[in-house]
C-alpha atoms as a PDB file:
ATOM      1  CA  UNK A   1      47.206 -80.972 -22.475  1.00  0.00           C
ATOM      2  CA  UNK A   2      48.137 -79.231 -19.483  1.00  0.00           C
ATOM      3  CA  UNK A   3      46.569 -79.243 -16.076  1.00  0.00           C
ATOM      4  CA  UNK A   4      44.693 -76.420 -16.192  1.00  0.00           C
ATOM      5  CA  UNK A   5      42.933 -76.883 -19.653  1.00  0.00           C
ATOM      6  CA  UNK A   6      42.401 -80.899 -17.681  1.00  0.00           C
ATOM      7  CA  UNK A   7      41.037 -78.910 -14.970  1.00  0.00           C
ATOM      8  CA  UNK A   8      38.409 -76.435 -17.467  1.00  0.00           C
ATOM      9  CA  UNK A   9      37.756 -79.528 -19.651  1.00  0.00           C
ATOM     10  CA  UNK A  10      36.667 -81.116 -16.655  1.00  0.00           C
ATOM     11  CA  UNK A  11      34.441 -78.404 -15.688  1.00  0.00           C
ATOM     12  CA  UNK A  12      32.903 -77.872 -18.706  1.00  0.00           C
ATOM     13  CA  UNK A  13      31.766 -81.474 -18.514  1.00  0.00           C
ATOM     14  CA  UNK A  14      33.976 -82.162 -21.996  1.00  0.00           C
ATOM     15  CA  UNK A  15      36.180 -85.156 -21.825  1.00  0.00           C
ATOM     16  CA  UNK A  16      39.625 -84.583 -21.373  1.00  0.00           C
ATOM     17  CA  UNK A  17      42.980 -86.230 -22.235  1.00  0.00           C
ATOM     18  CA  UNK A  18      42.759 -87.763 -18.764  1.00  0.00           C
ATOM     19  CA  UNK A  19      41.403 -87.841 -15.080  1.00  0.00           C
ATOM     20  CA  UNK A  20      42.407 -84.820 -13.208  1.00  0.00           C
ATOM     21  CA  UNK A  21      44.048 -85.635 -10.277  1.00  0.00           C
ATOM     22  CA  UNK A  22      45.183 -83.407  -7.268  1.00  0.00           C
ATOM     23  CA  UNK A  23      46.771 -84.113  -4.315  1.00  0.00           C
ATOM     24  CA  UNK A  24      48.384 -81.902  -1.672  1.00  0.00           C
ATOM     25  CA  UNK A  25      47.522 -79.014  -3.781  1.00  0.00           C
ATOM     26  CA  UNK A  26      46.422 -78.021  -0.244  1.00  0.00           C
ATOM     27  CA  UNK A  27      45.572 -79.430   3.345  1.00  0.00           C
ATOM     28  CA  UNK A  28      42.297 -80.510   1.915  1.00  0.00           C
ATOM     29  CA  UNK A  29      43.326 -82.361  -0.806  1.00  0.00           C
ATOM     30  CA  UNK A  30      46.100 -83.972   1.175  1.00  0.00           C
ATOM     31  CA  UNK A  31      46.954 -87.618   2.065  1.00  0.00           C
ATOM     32  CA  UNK A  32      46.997 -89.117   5.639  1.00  0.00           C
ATOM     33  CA  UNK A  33      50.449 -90.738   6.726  1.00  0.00           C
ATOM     34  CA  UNK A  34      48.743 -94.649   6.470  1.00  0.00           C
ATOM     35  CA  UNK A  35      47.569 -94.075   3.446  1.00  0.00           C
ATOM     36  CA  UNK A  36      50.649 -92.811   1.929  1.00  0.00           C
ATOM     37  CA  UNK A  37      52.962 -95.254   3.843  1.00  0.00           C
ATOM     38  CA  UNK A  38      50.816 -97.993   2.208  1.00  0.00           C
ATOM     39  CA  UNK A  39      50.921 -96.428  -1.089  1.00  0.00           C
ATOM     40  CA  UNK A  40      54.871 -96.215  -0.957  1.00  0.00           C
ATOM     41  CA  UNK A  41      54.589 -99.960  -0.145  1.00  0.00           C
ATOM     42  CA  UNK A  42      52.396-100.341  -3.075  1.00  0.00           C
ATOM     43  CA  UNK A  43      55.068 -98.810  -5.302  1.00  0.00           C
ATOM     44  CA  UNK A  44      57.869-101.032  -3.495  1.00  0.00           C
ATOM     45  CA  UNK A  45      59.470 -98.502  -1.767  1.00  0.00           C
ATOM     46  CA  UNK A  46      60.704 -97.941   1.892  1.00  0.00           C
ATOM     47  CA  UNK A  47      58.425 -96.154   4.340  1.00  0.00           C
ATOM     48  CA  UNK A  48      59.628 -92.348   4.286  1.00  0.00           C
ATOM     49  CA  UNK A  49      59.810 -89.790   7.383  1.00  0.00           C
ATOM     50  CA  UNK A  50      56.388 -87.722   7.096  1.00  0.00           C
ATOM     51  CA  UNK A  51      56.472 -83.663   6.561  1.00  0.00           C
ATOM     52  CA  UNK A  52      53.570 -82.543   8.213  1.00  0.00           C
ATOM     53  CA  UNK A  53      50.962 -80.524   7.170  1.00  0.00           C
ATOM     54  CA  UNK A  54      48.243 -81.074  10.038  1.00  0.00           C
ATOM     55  CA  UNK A  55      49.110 -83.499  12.767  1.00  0.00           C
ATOM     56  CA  UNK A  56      45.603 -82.381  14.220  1.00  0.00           C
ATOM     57  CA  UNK A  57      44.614 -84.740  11.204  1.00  0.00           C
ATOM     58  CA  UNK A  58      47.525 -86.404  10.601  1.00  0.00           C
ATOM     59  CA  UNK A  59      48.068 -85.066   6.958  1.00  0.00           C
ATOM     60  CA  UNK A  60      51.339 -84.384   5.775  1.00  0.00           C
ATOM     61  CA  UNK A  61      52.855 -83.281   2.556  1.00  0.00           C
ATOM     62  CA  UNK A  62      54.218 -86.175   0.613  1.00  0.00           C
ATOM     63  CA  UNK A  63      56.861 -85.353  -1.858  1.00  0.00           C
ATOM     64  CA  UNK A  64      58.927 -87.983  -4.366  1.00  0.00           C
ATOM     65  CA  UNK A  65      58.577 -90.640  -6.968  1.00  0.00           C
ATOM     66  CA  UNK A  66      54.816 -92.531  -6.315  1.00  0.00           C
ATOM     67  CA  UNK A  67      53.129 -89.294  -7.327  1.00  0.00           C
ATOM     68  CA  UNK A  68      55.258 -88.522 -10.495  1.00  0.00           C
ATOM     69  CA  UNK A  69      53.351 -91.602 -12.376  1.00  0.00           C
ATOM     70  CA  UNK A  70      50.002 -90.142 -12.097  1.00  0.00           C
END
């Protein structure tokens, strides 16, 4: 199943293969540097230099290896 039949599945309130998940499909779905930082520690890896999407709000666009599980 791809995302967007997840997504319709979803929306159609029919269960689907599993959980859709989005984030930093845009600035409101994004993730806050201390959040991601932690998550990164989470996963065992070293903190990594944010890319900022909104420093107003301090959300930035992660990109690598924690977000390629899910």
């Amino acid at each position: 199943m791809n995302s967007r039949e997840r997504i319709l599945k979803a929306l159609n309130h029919e269960e689907p293969d599993r959980i859709p998940f989005d984030l930093t499909g845009s600035t409101w779905t994004g993730i806050t540097n201390t959040a991601y930082q932690n998550l990164r520690k989470f996963f065992g890896m070293e903190p990594d230099e944010p890319k900022w999407s909104d420093v107003i709000q301090q959300i930035f666009w992660p990109c690598g290896k924690p977000f390629r599980s899910f």
